[in-house]
PDB file of N, CA and C in Angstrom:
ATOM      1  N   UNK A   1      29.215  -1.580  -7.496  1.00  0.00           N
ATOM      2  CA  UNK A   1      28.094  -2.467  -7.709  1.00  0.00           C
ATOM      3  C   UNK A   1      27.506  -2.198  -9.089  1.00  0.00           C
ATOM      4  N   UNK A   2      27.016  -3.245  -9.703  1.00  0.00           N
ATOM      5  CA  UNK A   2      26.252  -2.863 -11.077  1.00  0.00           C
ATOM      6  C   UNK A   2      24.950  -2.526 -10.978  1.00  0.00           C
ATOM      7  N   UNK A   3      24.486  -2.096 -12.127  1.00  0.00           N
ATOM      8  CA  UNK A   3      22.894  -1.687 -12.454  1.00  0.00           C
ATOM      9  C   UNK A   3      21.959  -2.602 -11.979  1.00  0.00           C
ATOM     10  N   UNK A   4      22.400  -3.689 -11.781  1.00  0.00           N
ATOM     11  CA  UNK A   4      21.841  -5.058 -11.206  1.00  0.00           C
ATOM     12  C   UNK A   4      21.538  -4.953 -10.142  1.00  0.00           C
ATOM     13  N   UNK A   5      22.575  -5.162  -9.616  1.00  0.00           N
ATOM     14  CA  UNK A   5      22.629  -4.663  -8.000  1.00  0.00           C
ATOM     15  C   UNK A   5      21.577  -3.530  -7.244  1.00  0.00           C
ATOM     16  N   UNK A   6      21.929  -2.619  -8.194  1.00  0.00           N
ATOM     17  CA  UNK A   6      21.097  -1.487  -7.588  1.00  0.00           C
ATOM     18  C   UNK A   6      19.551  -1.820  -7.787  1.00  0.00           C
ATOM     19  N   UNK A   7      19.231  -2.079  -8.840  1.00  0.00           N
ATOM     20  CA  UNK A   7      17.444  -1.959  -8.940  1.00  0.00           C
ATOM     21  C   UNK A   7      17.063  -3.541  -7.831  1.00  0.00           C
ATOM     22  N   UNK A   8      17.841  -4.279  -7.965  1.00  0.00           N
ATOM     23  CA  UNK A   8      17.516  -4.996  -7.071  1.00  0.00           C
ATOM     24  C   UNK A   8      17.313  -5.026  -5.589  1.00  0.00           C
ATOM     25  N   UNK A   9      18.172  -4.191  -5.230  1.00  0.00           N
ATOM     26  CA  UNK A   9      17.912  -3.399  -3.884  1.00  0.00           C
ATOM     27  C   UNK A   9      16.993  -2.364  -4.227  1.00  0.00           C
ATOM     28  N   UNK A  10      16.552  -1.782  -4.940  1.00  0.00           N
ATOM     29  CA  UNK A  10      15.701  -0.766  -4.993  1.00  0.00           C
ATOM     30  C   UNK A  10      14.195  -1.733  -4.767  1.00  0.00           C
ATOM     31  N   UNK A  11      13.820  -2.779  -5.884  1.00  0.00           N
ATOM     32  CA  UNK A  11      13.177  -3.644  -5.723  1.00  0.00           C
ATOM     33  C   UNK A  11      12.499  -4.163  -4.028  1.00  0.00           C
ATOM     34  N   UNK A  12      13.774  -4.518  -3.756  1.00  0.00           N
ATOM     35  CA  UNK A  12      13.618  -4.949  -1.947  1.00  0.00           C
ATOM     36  C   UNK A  12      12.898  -4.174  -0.970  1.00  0.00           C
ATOM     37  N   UNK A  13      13.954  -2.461  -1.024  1.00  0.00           N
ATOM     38  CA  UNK A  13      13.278  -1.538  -0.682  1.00  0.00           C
ATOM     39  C   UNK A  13      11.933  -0.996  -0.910  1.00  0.00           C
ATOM     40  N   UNK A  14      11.228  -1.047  -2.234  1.00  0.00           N
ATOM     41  CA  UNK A  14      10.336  -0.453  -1.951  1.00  0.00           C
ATOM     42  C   UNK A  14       9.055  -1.515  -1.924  1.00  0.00           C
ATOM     43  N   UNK A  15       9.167  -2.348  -2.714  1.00  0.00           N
ATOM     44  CA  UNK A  15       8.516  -3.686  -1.890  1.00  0.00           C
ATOM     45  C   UNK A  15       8.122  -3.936  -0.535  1.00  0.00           C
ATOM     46  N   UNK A  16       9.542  -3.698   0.452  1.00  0.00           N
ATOM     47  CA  UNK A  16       9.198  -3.639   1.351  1.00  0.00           C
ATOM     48  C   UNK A  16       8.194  -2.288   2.280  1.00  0.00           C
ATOM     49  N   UNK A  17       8.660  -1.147   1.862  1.00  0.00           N
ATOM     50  CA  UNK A  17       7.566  -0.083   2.031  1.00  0.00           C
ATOM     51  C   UNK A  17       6.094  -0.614   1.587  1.00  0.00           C
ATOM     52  N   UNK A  18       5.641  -0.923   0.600  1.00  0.00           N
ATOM     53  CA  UNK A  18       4.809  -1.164  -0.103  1.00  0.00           C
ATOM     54  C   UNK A  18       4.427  -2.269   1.425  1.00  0.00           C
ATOM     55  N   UNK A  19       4.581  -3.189   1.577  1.00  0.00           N
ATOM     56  CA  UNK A  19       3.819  -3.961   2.737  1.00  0.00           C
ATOM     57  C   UNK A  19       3.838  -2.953   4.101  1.00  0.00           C
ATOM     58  N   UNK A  20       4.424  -2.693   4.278  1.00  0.00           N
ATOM     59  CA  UNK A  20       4.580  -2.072   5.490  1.00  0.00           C
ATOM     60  C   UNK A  20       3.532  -0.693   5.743  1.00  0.00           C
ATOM     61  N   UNK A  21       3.331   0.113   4.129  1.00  0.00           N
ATOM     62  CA  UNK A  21       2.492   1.599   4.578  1.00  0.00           C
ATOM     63  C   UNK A  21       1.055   0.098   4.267  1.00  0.00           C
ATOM     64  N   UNK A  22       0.957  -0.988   3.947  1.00  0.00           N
ATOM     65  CA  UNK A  22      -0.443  -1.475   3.301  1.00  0.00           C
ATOM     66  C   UNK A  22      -0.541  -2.087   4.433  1.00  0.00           C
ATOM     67  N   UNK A  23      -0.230  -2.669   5.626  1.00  0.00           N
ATOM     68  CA  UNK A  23      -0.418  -3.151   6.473  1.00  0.00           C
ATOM     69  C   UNK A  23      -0.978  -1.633   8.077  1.00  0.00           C
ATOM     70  N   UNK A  24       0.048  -0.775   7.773  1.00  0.00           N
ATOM     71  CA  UNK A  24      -0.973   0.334   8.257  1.00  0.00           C
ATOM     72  C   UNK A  24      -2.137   0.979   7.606  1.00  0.00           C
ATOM     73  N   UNK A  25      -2.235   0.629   6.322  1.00  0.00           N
ATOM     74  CA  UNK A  25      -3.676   0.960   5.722  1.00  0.00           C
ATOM     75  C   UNK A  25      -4.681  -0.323   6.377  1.00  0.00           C
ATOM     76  N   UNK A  26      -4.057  -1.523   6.183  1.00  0.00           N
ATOM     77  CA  UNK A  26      -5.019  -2.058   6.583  1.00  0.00           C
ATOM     78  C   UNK A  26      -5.347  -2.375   8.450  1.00  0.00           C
ATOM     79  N   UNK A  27      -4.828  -1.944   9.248  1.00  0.00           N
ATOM     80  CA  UNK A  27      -4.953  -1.722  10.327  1.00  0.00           C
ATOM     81  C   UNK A  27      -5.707  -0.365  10.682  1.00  0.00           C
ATOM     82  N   UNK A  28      -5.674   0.586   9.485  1.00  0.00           N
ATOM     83  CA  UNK A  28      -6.687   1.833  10.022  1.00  0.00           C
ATOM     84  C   UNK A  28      -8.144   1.091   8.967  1.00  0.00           C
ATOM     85  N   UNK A  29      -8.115   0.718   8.374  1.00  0.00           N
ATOM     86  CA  UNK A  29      -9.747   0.327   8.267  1.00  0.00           C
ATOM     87  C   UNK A  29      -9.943  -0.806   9.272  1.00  0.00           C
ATOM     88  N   UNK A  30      -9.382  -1.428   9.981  1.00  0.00           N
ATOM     89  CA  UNK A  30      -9.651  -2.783  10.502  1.00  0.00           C
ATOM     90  C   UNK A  30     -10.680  -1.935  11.870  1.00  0.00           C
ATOM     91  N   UNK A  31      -9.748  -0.900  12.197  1.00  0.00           N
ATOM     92  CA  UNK A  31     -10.415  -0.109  13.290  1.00  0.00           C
ATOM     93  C   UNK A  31     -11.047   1.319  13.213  1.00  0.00           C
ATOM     94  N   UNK A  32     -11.273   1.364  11.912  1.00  0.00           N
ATOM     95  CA  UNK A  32     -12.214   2.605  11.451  1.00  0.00           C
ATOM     96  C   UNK A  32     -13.507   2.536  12.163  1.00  0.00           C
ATOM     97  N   UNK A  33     -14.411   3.669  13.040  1.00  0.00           N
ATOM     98  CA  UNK A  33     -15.229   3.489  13.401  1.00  0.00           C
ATOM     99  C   UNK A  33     -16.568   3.507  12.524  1.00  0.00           C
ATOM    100  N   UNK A  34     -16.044   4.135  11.512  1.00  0.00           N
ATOM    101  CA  UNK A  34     -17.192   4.440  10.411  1.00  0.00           C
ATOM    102  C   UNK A  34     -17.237   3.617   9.206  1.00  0.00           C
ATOM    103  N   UNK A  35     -16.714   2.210   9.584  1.00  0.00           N
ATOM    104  CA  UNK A  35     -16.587   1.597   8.254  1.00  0.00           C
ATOM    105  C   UNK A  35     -17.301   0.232   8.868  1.00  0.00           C
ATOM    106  N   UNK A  36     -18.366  -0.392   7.792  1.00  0.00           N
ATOM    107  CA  UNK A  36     -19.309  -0.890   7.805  1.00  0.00           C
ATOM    108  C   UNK A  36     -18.175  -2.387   8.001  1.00  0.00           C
ATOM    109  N   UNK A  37     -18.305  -3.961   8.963  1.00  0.00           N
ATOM    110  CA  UNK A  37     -17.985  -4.488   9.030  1.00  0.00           C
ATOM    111  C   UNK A  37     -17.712  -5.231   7.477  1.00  0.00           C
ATOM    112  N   UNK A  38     -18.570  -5.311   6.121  1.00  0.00           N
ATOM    113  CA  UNK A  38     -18.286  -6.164   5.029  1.00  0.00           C
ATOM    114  C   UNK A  38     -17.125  -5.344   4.459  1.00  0.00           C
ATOM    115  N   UNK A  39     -17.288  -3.931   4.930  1.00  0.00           N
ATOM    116  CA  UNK A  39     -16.185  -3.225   3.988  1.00  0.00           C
ATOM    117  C   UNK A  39     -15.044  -3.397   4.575  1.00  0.00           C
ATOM    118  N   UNK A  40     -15.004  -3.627   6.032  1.00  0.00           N
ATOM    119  CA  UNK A  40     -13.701  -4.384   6.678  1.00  0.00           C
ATOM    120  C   UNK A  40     -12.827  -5.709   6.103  1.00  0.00           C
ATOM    121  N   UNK A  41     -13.556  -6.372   5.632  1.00  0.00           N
ATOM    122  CA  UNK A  41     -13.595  -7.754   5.225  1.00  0.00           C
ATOM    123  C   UNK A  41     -13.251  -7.264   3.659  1.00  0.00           C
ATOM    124  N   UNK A  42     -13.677  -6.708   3.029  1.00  0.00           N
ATOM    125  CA  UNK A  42     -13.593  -6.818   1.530  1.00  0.00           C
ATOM    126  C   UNK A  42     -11.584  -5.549   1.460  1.00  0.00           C
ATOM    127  N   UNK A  43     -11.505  -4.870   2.592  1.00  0.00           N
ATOM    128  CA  UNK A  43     -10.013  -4.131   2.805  1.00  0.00           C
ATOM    129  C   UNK A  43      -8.895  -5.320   2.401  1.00  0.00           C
ATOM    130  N   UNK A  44      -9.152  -6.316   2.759  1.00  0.00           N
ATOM    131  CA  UNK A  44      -8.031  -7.322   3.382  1.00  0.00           C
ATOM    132  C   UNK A  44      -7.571  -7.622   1.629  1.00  0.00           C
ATOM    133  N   UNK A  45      -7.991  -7.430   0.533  1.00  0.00           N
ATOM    134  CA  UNK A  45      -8.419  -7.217  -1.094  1.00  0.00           C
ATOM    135  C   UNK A  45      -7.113  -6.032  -1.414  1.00  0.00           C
ATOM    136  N   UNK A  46      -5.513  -6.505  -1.391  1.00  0.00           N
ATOM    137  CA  UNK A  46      -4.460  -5.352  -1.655  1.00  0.00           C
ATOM    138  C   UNK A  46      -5.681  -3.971  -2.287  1.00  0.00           C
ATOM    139  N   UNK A  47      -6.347  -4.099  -3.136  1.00  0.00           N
ATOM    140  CA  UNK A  47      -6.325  -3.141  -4.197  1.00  0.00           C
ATOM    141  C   UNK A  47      -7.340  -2.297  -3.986  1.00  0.00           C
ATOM    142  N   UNK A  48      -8.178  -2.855  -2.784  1.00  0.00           N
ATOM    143  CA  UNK A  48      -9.073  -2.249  -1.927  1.00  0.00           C
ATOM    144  C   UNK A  48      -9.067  -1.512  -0.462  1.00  0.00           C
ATOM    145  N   UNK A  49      -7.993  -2.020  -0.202  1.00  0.00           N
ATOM    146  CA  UNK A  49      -7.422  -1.322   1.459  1.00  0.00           C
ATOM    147  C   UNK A  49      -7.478   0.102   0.820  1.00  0.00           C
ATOM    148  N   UNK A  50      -6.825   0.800   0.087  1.00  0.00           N
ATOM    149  CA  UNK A  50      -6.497   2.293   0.034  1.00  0.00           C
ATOM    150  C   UNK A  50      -7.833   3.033  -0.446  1.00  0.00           C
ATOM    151  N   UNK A  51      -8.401   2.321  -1.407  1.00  0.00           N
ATOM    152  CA  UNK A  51      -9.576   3.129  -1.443  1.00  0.00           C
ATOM    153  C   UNK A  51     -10.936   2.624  -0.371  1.00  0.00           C
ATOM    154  N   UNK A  52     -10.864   1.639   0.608  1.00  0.00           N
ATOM    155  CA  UNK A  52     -11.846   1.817   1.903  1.00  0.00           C
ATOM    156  C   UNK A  52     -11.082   2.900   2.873  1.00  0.00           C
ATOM    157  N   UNK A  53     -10.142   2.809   3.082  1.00  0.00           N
ATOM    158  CA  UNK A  53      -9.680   3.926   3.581  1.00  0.00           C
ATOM    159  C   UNK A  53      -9.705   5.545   3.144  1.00  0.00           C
ATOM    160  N   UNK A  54      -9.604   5.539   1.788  1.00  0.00           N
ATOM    161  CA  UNK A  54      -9.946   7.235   1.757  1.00  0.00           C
ATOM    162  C   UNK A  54     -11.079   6.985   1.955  1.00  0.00           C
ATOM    163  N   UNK A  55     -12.479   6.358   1.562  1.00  0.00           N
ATOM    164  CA  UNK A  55     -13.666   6.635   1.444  1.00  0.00           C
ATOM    165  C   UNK A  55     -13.759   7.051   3.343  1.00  0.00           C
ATOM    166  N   UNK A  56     -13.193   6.288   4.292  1.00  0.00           N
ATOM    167  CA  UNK A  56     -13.133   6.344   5.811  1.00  0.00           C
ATOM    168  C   UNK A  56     -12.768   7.687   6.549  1.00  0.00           C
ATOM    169  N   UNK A  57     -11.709   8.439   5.411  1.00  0.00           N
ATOM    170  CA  UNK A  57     -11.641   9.458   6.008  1.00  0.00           C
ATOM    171  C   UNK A  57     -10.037   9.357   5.947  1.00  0.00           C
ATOM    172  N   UNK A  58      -9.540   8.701   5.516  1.00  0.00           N
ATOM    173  CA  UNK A  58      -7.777   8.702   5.792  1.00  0.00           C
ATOM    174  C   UNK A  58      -7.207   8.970   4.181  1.00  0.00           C
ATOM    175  N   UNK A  59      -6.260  10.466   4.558  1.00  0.00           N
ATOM    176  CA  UNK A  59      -5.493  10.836   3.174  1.00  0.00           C
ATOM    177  C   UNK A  59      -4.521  10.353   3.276  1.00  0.00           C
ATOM    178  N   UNK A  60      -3.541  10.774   4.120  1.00  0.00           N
ATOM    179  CA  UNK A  60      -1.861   9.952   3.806  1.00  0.00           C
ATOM    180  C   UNK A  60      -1.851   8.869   3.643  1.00  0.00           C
ATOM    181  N   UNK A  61      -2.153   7.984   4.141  1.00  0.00           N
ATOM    182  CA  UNK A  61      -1.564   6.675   3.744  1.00  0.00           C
ATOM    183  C   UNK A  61      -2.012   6.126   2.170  1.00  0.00           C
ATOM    184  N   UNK A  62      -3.723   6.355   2.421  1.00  0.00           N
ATOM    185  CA  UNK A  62      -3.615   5.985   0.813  1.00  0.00           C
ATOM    186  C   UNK A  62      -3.009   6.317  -0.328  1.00  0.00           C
ATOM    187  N   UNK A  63      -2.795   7.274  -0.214  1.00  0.00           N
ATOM    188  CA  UNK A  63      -1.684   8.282  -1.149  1.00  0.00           C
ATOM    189  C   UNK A  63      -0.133   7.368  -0.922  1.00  0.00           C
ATOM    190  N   UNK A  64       0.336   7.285  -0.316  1.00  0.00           N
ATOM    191  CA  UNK A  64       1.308   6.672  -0.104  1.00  0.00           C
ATOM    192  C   UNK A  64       1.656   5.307  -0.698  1.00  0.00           C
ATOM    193  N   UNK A  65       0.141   4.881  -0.202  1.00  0.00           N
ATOM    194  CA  UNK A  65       0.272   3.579  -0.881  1.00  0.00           C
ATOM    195  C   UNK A  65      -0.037   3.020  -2.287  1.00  0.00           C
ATOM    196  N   UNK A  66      -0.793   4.155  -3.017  1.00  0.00           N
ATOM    197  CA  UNK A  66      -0.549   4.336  -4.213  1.00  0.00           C
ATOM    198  C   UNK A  66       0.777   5.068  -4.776  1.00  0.00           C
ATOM    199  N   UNK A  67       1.520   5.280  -3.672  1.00  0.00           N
ATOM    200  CA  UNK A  67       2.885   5.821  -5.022  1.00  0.00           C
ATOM    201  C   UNK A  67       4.069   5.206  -4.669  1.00  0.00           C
ATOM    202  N   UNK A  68       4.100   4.114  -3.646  1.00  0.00           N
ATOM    203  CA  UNK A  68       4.875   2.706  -3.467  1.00  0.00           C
ATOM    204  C   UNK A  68       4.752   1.969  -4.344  1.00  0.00           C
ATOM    205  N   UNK A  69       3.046   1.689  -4.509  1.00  0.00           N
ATOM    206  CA  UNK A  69       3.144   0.829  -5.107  1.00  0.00           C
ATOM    207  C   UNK A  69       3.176   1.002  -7.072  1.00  0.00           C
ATOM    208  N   UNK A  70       2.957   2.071  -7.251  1.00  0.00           N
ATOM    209  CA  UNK A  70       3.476   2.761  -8.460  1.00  0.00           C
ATOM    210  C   UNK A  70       5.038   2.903  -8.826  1.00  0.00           C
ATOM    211  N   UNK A  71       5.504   3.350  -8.055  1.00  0.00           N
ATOM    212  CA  UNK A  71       6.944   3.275  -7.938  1.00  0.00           C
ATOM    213  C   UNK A  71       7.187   1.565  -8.309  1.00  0.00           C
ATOM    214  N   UNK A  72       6.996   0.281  -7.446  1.00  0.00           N
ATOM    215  CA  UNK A  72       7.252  -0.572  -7.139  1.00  0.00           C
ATOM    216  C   UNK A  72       7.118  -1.232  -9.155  1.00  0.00           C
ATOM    217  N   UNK A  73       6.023  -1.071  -9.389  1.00  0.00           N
ATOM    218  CA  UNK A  73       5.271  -1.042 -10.884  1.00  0.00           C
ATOM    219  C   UNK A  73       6.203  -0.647 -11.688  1.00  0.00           C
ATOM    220  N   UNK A  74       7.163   0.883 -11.555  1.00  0.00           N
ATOM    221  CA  UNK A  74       7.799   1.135 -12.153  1.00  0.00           C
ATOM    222  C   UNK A  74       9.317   0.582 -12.541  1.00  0.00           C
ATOM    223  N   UNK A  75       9.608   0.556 -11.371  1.00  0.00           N
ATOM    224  CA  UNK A  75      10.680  -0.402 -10.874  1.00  0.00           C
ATOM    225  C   UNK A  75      10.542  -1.884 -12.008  1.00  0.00           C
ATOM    226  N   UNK A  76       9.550  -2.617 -11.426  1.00  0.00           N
ATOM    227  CA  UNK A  76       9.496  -3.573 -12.313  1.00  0.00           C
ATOM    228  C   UNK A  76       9.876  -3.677 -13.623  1.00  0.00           C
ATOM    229  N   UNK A  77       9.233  -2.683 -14.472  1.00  0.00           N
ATOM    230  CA  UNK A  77       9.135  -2.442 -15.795  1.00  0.00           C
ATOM    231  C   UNK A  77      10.358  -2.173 -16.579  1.00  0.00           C
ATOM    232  N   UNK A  78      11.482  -1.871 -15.500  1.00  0.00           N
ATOM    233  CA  UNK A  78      12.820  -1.245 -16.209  1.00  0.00           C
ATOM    234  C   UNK A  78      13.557  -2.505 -16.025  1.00  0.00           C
TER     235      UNK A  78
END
């Protein structure tokens, strides 16, 4: 397969991570008990789910989902 090939599947792959850890980010603020209903509403905001969530109390995922989607960024760029 060529260089093509590959980042393009790489592309797919982590794209697809990238929805998948942001959709469990946004399912732990949806049901955070300590998170104020507007800040629920303002999560649904890609670039805001990870940081209502650390502020909530959750490390892994946001972390995660900042280095998917960094990766994903990087990916792009090449």
């Amino acid at each position: 397969m060529t260089g093509g090939t590959w980042l393009l599947l790489s592309w797919i792959l982590v794209g697809a991570a990238v929805l998948v850890v942001h959709a469990v980010v946004l399912w732990q603020v949806i049901w955070a008990e300590r998170t104020e209903a507007r800040w629920r509403w303002l999560a649904l905001l890609p670039p805001a789910a990870p940081v209502i969530a650390w502020l909530g109390g959750r490390r892994v995922s946001p972390i995660l989902w900042g280095a998917f989607a960094l990766t994903y960024l990087v990916l792009r760029l090449v």
